[in-house]
PDB file of N, CA and C in Angstrom:
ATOM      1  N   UNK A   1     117.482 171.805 -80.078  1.00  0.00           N
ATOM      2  CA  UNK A   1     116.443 171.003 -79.440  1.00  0.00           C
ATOM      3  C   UNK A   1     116.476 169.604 -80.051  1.00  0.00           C
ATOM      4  N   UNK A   2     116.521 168.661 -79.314  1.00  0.00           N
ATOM      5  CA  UNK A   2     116.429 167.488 -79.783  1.00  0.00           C
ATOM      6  C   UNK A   2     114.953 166.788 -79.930  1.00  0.00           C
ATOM      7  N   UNK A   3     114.647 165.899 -80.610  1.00  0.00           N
ATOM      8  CA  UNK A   3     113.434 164.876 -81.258  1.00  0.00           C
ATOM      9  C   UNK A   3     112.184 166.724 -81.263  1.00  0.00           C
ATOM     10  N   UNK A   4     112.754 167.413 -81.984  1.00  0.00           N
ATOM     11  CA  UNK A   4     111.689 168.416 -82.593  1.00  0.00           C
ATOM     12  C   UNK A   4     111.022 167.731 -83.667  1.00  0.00           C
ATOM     13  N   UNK A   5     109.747 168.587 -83.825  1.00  0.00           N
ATOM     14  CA  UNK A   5     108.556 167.909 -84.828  1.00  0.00           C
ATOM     15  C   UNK A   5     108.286 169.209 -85.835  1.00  0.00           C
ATOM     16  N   UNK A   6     108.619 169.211 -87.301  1.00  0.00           N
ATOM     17  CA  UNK A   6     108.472 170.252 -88.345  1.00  0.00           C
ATOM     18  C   UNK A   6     106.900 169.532 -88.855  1.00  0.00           C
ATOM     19  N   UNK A   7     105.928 170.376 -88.866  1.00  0.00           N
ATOM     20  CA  UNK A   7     104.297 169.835 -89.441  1.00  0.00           C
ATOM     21  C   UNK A   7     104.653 170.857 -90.477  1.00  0.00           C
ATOM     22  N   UNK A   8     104.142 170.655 -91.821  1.00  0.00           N
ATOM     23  CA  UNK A   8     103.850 171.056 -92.816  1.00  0.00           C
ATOM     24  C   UNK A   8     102.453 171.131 -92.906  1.00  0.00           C
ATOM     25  N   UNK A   9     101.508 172.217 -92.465  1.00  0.00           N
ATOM     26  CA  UNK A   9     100.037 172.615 -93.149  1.00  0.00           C
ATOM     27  C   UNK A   9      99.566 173.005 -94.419  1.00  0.00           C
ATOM     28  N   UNK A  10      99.285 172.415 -95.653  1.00  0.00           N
ATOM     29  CA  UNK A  10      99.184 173.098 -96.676  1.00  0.00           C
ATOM     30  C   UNK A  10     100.100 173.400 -97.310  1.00  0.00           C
ATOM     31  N   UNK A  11      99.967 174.292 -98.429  1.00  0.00           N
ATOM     32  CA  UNK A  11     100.795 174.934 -99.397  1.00  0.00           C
ATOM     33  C   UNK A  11     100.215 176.255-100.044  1.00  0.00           C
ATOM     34  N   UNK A  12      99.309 176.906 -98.784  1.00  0.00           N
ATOM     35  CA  UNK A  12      98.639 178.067 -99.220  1.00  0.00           C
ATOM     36  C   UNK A  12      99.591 179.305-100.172  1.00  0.00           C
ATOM     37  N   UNK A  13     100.714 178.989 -99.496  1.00  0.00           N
ATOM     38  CA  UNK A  13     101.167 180.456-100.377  1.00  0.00           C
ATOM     39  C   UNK A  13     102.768 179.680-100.794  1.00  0.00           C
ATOM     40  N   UNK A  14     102.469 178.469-101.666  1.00  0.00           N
ATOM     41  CA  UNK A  14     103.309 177.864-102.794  1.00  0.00           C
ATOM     42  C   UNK A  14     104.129 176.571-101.644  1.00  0.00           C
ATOM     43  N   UNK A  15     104.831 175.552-102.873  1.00  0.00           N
ATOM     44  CA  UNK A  15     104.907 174.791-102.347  1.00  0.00           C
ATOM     45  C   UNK A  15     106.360 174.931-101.192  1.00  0.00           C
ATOM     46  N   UNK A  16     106.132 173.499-100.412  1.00  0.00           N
ATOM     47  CA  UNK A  16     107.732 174.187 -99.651  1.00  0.00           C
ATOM     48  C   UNK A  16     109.134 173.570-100.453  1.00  0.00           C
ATOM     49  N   UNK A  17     109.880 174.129-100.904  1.00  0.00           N
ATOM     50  CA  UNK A  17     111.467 174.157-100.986  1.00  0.00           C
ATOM     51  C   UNK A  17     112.353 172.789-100.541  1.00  0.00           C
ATOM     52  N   UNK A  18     112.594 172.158-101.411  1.00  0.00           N
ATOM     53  CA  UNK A  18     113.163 171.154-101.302  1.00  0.00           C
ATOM     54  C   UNK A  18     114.495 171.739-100.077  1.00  0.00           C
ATOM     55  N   UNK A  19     114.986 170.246 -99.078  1.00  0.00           N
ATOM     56  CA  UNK A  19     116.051 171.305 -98.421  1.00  0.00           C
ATOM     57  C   UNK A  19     116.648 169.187 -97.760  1.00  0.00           C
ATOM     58  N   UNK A  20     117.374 169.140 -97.533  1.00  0.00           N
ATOM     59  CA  UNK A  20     118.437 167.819 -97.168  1.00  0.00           C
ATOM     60  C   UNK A  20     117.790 167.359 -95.785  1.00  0.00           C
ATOM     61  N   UNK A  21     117.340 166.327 -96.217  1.00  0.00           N
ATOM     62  CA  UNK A  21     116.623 165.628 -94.960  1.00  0.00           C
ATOM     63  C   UNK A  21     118.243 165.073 -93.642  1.00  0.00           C
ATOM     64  N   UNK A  22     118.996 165.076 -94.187  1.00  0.00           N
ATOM     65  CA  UNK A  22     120.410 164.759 -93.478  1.00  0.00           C
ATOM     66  C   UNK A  22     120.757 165.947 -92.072  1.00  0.00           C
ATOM     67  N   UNK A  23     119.898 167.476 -92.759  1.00  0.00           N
ATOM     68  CA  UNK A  23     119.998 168.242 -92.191  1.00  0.00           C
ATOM     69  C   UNK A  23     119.507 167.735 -90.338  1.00  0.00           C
ATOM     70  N   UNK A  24     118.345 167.288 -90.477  1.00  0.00           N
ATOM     71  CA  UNK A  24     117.650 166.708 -89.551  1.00  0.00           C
ATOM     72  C   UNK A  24     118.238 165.931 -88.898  1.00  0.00           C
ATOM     73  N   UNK A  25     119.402 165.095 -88.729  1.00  0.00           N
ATOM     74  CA  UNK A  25     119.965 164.235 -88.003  1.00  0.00           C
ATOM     75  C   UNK A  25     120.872 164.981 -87.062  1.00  0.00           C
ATOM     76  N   UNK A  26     121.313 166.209 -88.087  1.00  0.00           N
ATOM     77  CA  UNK A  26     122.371 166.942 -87.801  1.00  0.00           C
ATOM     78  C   UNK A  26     122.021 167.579 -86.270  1.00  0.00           C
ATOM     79  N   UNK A  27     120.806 167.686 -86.663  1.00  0.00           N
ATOM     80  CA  UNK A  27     120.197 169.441 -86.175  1.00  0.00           C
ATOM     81  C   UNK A  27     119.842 168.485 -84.132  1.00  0.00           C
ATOM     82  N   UNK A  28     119.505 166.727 -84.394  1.00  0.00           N
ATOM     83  CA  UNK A  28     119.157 166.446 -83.157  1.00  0.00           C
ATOM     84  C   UNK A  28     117.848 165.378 -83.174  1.00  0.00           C
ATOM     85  N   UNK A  29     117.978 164.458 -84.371  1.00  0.00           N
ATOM     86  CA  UNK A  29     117.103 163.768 -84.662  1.00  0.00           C
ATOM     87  C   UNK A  29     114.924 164.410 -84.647  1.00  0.00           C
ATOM     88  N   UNK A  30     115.680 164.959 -85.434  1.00  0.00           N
ATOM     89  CA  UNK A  30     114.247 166.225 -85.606  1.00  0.00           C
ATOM     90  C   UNK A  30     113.243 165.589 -86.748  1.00  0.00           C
ATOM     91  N   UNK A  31     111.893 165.738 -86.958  1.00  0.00           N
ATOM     92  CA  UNK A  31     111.337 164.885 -87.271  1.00  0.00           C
ATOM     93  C   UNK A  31     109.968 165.299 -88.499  1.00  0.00           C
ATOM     94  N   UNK A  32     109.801 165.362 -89.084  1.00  0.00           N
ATOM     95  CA  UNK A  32     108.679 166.032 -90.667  1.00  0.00           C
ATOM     96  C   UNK A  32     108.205 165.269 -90.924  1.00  0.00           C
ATOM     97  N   UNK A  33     106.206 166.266 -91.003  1.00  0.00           N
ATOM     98  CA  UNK A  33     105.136 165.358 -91.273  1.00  0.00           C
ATOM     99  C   UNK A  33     104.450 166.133 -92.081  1.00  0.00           C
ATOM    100  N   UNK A  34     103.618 165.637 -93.057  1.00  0.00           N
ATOM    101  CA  UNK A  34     102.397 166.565 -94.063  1.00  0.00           C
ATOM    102  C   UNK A  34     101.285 165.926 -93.681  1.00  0.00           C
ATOM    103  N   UNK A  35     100.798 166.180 -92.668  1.00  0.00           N
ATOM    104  CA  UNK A  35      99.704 165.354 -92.105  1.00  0.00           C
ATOM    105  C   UNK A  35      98.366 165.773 -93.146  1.00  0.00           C
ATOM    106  N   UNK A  36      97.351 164.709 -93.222  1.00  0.00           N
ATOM    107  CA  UNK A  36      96.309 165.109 -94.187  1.00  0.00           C
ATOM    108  C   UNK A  36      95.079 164.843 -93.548  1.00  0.00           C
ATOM    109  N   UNK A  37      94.058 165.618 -93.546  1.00  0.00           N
ATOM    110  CA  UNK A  37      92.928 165.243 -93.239  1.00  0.00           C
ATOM    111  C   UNK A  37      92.324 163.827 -93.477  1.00  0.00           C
ATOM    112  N   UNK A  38      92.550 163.330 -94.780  1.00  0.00           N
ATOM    113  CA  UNK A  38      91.888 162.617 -95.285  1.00  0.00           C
ATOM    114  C   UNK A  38      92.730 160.983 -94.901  1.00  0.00           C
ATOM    115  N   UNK A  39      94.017 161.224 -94.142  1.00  0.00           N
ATOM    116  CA  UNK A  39      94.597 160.130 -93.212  1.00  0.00           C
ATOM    117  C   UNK A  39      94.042 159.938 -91.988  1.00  0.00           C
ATOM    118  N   UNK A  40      94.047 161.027 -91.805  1.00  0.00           N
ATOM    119  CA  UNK A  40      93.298 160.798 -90.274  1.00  0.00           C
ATOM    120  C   UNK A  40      91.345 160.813 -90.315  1.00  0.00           C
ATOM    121  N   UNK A  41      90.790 160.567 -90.824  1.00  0.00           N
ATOM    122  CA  UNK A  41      89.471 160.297 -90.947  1.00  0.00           C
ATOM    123  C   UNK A  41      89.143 159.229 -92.242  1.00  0.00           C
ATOM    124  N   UNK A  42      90.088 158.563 -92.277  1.00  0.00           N
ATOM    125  CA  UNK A  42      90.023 157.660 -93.803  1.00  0.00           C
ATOM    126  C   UNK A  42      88.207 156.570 -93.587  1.00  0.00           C
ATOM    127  N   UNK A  43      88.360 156.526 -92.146  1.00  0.00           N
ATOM    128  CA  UNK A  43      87.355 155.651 -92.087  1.00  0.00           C
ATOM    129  C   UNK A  43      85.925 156.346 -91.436  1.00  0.00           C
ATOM    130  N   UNK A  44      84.518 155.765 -91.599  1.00  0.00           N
ATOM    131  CA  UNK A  44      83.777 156.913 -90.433  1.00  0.00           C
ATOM    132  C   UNK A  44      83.814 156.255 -89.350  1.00  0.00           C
ATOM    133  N   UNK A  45      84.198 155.534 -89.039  1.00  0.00           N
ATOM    134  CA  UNK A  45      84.742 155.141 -87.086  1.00  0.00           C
ATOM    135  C   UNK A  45      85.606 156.364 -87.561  1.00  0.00           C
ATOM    136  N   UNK A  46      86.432 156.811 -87.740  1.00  0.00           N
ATOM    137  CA  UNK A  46      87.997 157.724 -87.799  1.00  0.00           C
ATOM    138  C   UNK A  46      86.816 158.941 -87.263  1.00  0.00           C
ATOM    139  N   UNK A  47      85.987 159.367 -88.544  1.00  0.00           N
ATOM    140  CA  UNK A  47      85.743 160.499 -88.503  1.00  0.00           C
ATOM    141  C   UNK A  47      84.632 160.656 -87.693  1.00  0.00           C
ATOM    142  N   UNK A  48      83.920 159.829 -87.320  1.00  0.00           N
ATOM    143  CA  UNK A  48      83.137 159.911 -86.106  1.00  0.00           C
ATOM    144  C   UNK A  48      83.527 160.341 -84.416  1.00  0.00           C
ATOM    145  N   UNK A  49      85.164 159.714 -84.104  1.00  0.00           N
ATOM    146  CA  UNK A  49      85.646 160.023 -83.136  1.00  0.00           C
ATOM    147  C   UNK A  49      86.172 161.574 -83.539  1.00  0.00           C
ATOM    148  N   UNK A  50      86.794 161.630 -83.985  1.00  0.00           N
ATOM    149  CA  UNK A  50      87.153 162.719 -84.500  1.00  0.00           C
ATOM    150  C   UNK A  50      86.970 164.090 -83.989  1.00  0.00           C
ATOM    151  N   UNK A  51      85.152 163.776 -84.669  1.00  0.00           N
ATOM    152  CA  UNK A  51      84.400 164.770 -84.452  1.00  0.00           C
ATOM    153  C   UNK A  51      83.962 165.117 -83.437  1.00  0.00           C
ATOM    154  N   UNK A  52      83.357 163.814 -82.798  1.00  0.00           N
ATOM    155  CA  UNK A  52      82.931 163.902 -81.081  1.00  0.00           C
ATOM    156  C   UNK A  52      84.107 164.302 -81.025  1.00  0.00           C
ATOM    157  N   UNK A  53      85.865 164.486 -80.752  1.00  0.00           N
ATOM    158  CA  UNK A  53      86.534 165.294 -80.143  1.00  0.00           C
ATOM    159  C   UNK A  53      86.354 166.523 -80.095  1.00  0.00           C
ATOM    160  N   UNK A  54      86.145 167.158 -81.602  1.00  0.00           N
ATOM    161  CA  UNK A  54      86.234 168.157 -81.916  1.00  0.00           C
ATOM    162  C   UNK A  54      84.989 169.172 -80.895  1.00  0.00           C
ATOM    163  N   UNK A  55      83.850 168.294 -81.267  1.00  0.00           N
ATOM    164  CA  UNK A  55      83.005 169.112 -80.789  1.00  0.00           C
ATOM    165  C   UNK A  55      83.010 168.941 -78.913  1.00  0.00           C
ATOM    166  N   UNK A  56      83.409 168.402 -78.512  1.00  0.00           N
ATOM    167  CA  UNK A  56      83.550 168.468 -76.818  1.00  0.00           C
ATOM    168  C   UNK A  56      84.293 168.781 -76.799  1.00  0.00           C
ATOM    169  N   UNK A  57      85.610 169.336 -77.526  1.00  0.00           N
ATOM    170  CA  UNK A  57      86.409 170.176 -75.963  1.00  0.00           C
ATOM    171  C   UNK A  57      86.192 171.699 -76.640  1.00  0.00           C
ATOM    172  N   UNK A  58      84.728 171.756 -77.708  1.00  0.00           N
ATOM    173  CA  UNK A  58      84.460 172.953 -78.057  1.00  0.00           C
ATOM    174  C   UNK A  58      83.480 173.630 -77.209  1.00  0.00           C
ATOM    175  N   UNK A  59      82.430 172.485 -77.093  1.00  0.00           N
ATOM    176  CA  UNK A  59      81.552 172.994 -75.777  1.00  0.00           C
ATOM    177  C   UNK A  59      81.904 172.537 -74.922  1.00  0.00           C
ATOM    178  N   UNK A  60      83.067 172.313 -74.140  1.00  0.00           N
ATOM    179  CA  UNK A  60      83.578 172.520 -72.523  1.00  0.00           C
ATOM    180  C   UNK A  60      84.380 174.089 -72.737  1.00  0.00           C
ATOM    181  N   UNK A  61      84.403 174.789 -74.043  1.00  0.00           N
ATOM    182  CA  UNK A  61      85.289 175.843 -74.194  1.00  0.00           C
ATOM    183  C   UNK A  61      86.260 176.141 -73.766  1.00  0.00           C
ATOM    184  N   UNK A  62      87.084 174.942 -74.231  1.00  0.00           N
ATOM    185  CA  UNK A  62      88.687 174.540 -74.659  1.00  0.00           C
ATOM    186  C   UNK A  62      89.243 175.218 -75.624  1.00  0.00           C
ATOM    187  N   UNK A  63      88.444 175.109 -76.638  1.00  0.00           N
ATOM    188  CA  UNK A  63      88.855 175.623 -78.130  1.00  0.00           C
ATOM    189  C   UNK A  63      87.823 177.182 -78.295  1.00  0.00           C
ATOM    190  N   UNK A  64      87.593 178.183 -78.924  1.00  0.00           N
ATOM    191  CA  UNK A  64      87.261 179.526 -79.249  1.00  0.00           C
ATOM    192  C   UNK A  64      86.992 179.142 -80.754  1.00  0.00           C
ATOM    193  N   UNK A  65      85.795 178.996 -81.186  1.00  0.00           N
ATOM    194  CA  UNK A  65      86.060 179.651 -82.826  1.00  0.00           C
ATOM    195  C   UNK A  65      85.276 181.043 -82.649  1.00  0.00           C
ATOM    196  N   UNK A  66      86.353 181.924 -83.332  1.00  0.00           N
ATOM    197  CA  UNK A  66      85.859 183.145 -84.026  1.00  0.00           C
ATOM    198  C   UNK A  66      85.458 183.235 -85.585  1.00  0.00           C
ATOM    199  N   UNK A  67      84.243 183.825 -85.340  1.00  0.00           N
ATOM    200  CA  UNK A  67      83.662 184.061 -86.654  1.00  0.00           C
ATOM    201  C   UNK A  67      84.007 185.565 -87.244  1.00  0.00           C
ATOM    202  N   UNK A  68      84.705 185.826 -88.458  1.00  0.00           N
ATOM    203  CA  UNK A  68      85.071 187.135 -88.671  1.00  0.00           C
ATOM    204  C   UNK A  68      84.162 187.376 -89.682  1.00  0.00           C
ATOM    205  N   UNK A  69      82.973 186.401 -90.232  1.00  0.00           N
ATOM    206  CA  UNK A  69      82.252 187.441 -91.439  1.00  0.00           C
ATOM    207  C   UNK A  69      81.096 186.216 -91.497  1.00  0.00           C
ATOM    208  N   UNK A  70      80.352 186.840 -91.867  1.00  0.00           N
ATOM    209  CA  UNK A  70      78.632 186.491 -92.588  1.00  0.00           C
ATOM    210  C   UNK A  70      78.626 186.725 -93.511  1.00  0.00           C
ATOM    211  N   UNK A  71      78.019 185.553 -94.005  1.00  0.00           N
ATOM    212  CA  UNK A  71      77.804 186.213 -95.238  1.00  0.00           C
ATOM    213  C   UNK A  71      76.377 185.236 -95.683  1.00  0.00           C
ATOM    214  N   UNK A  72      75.194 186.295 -96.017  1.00  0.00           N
ATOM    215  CA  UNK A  72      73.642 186.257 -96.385  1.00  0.00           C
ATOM    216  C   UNK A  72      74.054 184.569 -97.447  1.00  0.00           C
ATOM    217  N   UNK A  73      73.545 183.529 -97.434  1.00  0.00           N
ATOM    218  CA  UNK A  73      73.518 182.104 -98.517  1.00  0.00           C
ATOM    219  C   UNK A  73      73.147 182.653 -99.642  1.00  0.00           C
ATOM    220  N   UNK A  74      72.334 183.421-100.107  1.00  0.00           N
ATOM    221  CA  UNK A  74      72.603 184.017-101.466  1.00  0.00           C
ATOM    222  C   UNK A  74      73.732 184.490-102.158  1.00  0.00           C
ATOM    223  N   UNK A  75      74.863 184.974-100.988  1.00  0.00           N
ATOM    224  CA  UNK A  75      75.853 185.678-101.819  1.00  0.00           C
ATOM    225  C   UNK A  75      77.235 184.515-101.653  1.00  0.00           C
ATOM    226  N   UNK A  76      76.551 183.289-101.542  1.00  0.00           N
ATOM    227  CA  UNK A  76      77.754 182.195-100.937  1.00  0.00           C
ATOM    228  C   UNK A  76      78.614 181.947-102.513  1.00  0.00           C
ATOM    229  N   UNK A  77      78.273 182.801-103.749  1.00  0.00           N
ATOM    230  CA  UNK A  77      79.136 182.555-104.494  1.00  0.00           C
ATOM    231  C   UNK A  77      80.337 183.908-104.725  1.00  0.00           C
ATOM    232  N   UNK A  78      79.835 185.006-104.222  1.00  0.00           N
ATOM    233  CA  UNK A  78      80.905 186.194-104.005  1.00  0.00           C
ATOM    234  C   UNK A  78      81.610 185.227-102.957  1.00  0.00           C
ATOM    235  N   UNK A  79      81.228 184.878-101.942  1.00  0.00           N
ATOM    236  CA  UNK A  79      81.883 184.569-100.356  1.00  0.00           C
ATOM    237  C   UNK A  79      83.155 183.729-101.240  1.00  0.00           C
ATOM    238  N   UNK A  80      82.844 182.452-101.797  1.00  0.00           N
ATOM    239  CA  UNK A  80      83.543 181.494-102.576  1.00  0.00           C
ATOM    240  C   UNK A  80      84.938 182.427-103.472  1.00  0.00           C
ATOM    241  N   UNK A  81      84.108 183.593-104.180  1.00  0.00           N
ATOM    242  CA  UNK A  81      85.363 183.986-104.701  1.00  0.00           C
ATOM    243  C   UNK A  81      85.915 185.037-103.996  1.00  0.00           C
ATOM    244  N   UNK A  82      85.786 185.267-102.198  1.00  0.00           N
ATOM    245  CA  UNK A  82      86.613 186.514-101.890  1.00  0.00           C
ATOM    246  C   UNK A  82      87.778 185.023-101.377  1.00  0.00           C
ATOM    247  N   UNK A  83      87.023 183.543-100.588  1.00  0.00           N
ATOM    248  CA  UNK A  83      88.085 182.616-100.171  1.00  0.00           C
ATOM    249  C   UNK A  83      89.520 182.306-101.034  1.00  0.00           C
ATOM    250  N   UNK A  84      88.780 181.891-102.239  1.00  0.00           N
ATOM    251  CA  UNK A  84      89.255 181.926-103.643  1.00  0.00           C
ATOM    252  C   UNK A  84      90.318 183.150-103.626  1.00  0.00           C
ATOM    253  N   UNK A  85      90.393 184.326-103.643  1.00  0.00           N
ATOM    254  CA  UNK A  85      90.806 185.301-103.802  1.00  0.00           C
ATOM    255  C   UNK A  85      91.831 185.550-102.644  1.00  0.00           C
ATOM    256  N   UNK A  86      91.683 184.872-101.149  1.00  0.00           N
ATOM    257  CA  UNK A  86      92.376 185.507-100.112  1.00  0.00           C
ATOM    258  C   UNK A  86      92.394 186.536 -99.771  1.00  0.00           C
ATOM    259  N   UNK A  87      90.777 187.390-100.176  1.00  0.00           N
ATOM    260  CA  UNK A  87      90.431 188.108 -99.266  1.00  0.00           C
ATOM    261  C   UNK A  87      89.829 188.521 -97.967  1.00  0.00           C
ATOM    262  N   UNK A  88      89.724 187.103 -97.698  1.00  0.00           N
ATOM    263  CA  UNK A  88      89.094 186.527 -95.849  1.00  0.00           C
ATOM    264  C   UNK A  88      90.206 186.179 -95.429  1.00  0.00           C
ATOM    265  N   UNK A  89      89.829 186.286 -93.754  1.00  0.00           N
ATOM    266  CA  UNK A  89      90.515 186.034 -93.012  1.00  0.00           C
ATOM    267  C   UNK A  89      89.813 185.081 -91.987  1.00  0.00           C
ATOM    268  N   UNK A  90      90.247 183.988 -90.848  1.00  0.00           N
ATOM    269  CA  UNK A  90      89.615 183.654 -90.252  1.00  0.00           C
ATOM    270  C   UNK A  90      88.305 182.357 -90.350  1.00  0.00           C
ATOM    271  N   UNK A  91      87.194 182.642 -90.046  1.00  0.00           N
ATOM    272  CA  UNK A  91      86.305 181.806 -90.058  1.00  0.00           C
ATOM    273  C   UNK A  91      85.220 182.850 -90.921  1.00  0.00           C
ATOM    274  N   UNK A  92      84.280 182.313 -92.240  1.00  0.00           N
ATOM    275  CA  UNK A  92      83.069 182.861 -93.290  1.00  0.00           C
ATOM    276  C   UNK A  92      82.230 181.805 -92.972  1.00  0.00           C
ATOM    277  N   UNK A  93      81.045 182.454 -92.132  1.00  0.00           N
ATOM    278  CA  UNK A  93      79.727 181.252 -92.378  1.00  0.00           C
ATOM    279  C   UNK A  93      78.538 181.647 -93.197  1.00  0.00           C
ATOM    280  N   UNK A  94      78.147 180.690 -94.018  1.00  0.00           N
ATOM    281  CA  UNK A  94      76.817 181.387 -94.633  1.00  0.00           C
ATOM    282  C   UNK A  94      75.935 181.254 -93.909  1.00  0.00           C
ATOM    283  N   UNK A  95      74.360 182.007 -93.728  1.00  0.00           N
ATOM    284  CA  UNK A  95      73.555 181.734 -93.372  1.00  0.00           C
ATOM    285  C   UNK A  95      72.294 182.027 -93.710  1.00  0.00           C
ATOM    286  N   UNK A  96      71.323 182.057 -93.563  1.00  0.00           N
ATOM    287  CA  UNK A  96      70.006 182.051 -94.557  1.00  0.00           C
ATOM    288  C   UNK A  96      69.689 183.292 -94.704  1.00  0.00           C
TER     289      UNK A  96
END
């Protein structure tokens, strides 16, 4: 495939592996990004649009969030160490 796009999300489960950026020319002028939150909302104009995106094409229900757990605001420091731990999955909201 030519002008492909490799996104790098994170480094949840270790960093990525050095590997020959030359490869990429080879392969069809293919293209790597570590995009960061904190680039794309550097400013609050940034993060103001942003958000209005986020949240309209959530209520035109474009986008789905699933919630896989509750958890009572008292116990938001177990919740912290199951995230911590990678024992959640999904979306944890606290609530009162």
């Amino acid at each position: 495939m030519r002008f492909g796009l490799l996104v790098s999300f994170g480094n949840a489960s270790g960093p990525v592996p050095p590997f020959e950026l030359g490869i990429l020319a080879q392969k069809g002028s293919l293209y790597v990004t570590r995009p960061t939150l904190h680039t794309y909302t550097a400013s609050r104009a940034d993060l103001e649009a942003s958000s209005k995106e986020l949240f309209d094409v959530v209520l035109a229900g474009q986008v789905k969030i699933r919630i896989d757990r509750r958890c009572a605001l008292k116990d938001a420091a177990k919740a912290h160490r199951d995230l911590e731990a990678r024992r959640t999955t999904g979306s944890c909201v606290l609530v009162p």
